[in-house]
N, C-alpha and C. Protein backbone atom coordinates (compact mmCIF):
# COMPACT_ATOMS: atom_id res chain seq x y z
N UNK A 1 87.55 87.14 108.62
CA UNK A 1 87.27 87.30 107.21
C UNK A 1 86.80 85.95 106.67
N UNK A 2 85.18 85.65 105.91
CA UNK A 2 85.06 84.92 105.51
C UNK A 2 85.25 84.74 103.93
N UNK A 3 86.32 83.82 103.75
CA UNK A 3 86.57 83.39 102.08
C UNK A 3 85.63 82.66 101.58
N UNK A 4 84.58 81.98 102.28
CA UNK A 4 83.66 81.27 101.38
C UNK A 4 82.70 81.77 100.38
N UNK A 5 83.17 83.03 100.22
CA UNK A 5 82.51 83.84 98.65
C UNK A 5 83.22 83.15 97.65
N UNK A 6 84.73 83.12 98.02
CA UNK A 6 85.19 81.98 96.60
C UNK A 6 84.68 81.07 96.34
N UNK A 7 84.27 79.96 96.80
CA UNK A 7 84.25 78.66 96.63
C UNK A 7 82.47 78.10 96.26
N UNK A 8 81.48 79.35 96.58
CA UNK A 8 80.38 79.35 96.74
C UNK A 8 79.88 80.84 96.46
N UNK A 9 78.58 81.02 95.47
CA UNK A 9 78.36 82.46 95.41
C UNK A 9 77.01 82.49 96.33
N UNK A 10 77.03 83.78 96.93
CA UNK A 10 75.89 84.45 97.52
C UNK A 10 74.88 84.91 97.31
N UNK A 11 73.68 84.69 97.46
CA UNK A 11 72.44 85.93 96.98
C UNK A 11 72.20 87.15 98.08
N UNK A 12 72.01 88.28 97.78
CA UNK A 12 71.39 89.38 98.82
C UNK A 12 70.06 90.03 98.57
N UNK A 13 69.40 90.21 99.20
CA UNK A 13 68.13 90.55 98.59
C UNK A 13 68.26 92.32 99.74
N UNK A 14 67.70 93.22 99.21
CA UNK A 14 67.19 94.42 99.46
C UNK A 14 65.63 94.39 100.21
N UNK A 15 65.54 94.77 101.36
CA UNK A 15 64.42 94.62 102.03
C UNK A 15 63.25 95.39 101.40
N UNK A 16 63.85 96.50 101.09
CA UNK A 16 62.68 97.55 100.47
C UNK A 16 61.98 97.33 99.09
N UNK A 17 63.08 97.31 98.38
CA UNK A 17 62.96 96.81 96.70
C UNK A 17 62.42 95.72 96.60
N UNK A 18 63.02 94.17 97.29
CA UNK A 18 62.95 93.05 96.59
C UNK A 18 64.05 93.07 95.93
N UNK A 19 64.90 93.94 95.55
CA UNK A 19 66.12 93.45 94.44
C UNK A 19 66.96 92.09 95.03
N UNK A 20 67.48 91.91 93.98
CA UNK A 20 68.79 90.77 94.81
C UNK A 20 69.56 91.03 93.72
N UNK A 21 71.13 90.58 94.66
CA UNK A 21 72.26 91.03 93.75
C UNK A 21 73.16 89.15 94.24
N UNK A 22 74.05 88.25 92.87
CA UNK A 22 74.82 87.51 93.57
C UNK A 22 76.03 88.44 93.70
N UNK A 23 76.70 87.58 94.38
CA UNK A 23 78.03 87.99 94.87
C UNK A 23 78.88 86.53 95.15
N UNK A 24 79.68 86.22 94.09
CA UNK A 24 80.55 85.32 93.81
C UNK A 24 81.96 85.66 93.28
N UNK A 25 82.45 83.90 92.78
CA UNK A 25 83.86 84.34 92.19
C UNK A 25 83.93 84.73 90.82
N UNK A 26 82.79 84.90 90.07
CA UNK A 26 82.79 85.90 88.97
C UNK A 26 82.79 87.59 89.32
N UNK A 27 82.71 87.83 90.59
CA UNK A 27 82.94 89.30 90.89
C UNK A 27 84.38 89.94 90.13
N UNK A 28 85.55 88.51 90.66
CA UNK A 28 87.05 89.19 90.59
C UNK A 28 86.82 89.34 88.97
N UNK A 29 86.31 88.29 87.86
CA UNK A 29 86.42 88.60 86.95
C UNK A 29 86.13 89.64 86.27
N UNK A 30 84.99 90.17 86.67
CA UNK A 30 84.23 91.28 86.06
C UNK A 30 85.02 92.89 86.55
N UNK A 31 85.63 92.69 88.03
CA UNK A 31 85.81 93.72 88.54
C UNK A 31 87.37 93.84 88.06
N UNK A 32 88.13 92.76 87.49
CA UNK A 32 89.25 92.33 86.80
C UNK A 32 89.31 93.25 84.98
N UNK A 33 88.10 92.87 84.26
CA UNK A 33 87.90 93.50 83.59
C UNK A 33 87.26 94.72 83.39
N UNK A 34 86.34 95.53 84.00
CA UNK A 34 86.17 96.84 84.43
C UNK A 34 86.10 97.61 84.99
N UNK A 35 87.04 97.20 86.54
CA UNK A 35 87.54 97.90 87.91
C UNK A 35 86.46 98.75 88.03
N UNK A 36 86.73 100.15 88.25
CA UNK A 36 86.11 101.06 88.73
C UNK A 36 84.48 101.29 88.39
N UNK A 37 84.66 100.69 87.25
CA UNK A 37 83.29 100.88 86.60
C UNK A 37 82.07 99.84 87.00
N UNK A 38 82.56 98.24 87.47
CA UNK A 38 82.13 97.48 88.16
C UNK A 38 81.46 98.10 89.45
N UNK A 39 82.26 98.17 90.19
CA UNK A 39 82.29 98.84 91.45
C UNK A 39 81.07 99.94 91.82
N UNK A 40 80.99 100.82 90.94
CA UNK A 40 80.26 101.68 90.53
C UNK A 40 78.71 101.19 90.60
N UNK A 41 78.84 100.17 89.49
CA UNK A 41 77.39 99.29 89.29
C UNK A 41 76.64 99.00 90.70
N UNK A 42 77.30 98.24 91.07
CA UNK A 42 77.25 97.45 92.33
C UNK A 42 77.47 98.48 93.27
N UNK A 43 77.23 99.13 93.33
CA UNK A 43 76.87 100.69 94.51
C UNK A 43 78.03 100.65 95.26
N UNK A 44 79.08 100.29 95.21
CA UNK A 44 80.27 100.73 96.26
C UNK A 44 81.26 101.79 95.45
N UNK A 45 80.53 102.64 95.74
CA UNK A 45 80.54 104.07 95.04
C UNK A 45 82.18 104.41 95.66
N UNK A 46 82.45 104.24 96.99
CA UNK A 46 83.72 104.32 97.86
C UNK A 46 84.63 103.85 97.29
N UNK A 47 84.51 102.83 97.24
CA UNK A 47 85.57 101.64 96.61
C UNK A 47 85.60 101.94 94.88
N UNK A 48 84.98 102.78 94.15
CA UNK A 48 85.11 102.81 92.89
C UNK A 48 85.96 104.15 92.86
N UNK A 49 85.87 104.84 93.63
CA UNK A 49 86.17 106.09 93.60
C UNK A 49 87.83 106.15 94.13
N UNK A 50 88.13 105.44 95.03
CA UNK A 50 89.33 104.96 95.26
C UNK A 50 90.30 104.04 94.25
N UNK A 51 89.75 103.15 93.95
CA UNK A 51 90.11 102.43 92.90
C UNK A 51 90.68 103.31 91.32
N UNK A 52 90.04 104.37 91.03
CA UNK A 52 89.69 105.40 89.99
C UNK A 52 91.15 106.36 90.20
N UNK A 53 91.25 106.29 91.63
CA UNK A 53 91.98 107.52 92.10
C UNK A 53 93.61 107.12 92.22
N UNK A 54 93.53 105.93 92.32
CA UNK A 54 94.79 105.20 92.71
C UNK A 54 95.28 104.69 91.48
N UNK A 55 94.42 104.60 90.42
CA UNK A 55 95.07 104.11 88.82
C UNK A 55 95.06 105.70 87.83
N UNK A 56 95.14 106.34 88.32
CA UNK A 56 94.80 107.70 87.57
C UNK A 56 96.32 108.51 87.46
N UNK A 57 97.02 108.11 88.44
CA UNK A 57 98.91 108.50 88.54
C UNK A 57 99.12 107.55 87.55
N UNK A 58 99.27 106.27 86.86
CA UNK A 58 99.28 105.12 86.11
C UNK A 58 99.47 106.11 84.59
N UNK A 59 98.37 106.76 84.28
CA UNK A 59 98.38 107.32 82.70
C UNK A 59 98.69 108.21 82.61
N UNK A 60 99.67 109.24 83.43
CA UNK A 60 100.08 110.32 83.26
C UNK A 60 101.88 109.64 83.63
N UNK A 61 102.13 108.63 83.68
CA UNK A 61 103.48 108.31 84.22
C UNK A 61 104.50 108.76 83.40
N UNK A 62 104.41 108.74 81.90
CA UNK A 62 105.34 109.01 80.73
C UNK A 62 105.64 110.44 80.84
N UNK A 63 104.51 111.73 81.65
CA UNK A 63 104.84 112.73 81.57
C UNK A 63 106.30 113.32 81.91
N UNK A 64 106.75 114.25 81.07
CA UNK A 64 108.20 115.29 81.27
C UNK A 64 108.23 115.21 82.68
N UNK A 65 107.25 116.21 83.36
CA UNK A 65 107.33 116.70 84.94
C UNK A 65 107.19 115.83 85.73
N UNK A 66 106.83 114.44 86.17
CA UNK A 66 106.52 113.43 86.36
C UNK A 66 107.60 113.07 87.30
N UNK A 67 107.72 113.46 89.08
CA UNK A 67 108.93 113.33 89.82
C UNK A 67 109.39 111.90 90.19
N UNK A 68 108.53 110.94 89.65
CA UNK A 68 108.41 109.58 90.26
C UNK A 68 108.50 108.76 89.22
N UNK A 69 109.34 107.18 89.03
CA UNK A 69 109.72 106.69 88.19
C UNK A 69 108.39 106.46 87.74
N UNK A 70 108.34 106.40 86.11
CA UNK A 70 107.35 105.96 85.23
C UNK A 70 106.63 104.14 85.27
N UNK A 71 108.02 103.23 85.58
CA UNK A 71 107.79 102.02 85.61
C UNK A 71 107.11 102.05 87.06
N UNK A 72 107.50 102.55 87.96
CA UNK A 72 106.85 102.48 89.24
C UNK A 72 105.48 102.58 89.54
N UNK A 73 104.86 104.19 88.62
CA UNK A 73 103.56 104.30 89.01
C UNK A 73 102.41 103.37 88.11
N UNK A 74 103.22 102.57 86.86
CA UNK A 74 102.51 101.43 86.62
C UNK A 74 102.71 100.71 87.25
N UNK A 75 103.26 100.30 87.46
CA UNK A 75 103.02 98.95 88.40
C UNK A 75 102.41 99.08 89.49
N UNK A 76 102.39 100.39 90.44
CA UNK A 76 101.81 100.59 91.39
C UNK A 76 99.99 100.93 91.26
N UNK A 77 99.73 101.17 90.16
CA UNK A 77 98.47 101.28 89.41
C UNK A 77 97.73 99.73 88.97
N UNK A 78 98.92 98.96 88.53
CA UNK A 78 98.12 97.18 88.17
C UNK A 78 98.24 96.74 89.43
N UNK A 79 98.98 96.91 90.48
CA UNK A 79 98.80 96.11 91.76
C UNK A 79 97.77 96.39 92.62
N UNK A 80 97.20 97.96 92.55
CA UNK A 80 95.94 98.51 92.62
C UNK A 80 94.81 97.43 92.59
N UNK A 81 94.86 97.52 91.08
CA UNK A 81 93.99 97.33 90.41
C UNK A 81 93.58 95.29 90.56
N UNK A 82 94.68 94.91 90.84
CA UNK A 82 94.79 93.50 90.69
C UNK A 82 94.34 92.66 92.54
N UNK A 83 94.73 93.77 93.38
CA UNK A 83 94.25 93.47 94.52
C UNK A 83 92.58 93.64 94.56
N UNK A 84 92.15 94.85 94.50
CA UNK A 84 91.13 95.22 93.66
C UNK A 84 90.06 94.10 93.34
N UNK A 85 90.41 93.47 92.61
CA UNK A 85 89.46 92.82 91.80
C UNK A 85 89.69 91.51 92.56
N UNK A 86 90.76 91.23 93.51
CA UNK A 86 90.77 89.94 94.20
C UNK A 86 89.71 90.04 95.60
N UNK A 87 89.77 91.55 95.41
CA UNK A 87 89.09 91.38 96.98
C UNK A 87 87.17 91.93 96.46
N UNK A 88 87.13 92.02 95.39
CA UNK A 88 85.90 92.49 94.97
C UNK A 88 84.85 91.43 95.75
N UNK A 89 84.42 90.37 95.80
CA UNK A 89 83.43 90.04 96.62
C UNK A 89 83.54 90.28 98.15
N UNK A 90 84.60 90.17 98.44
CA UNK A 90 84.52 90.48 99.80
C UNK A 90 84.11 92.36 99.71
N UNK A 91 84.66 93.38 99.44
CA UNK A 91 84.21 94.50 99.22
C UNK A 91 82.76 94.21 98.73
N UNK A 92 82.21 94.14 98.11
CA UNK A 92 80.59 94.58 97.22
C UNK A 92 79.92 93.59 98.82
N UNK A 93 80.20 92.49 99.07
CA UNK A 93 79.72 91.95 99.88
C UNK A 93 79.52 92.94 101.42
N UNK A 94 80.70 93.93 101.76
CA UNK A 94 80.58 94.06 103.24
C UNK A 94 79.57 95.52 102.69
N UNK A 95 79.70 95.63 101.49
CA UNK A 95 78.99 96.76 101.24
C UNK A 95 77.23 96.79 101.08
N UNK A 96 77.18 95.62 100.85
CA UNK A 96 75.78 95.40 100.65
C UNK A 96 75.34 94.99 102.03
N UNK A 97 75.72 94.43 102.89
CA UNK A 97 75.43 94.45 104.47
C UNK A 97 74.98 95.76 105.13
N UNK A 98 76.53 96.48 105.03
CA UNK A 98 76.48 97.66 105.43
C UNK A 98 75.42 98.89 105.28
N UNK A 99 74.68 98.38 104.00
CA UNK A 99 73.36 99.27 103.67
C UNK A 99 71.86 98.01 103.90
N UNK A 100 72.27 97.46 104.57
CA UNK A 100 71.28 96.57 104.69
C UNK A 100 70.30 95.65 104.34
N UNK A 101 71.07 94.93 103.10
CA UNK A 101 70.75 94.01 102.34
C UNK A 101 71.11 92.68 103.37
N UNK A 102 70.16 91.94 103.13
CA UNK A 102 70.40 90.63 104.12
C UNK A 102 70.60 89.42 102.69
N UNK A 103 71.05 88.41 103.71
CA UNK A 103 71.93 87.47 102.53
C UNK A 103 70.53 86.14 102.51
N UNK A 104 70.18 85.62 101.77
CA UNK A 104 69.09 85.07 101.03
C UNK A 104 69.32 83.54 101.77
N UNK A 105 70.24 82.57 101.42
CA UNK A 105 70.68 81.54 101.22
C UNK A 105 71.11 81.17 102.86
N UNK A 106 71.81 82.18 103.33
CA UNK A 106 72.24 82.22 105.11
C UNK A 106 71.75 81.40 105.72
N UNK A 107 70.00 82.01 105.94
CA UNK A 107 68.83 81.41 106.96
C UNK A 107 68.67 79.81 106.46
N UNK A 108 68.46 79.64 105.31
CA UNK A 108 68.37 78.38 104.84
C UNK A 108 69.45 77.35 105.10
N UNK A 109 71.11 77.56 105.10
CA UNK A 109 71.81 77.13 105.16
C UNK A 109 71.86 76.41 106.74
N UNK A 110 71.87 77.75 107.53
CA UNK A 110 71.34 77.35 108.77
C UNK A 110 70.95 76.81 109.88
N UNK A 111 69.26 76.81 108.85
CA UNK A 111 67.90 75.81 109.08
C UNK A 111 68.84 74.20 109.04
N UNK A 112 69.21 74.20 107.60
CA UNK A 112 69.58 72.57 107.10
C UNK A 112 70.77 72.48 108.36
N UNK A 113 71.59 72.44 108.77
CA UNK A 113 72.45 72.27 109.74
C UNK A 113 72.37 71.86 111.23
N UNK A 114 71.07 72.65 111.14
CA UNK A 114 70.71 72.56 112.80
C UNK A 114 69.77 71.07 112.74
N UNK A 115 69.19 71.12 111.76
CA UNK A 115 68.49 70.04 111.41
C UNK A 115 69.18 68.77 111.12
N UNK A 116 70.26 68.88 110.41
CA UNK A 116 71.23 67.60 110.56
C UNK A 116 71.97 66.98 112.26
N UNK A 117 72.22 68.23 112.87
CA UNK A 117 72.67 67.77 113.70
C UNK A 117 71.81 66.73 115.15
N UNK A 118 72.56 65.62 115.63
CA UNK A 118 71.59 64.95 116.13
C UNK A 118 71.35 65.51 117.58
């Protein structure tokens, strides 16, 4: 697992389109403040849909019929949600691979390295 999405953001570019998407440590923020709906944007349709599904026991917790403690399925809904948004670049990242977006900055990085070395 590479963490250097934290410390450094990524570009991906789409072979077909030309699009490019970054992928940095403003991901957790954004995906911090609109979870599922983030997710969504950024085409990891999987991961939004899960995310959606796993905080959705969360707002029905107060209910009468409700066999499972109320404090539980919140909390089990923000820890969701809070992992979630920690792991959001790494998710949007393996996702944009996975459909075959190549990473912009990579080849260049690379180049300069091989070139430093004597």
């Amino acid at each position: 697992m590479d963490l250097s999405v934290y410390l450094e953001p990524r570009k991906f570019r789409q072979a077909l389109s030309g699009r490019t998407q970054m992928v940095g440590v403003s991901s957790v923020l954004w995906a911090m403040l609109s979870g599922p709906f983030y997710f969504w944007k950024k085409g990891a349709r999987n991961e939004a849909l899960l995310l959606a599904m796993a905080c959705v026991p969360g707002l029905f917790a107060g209910a009468p019929h409700s066999p499972v403690d109320p404090e539980m399925l919140t909390e089990f809904s923000s820890l969701v949600w809070v992992v979630f948004a920690l792991l959001a670049p790494l998710l949007v990242m393996r996702r944009l691979r996975r459909q075959g977006w190549t990473e912009i900055d990579a080849a260049l990085k690379t180049r300069a390295i091989h070139l430093r070395a004597p």
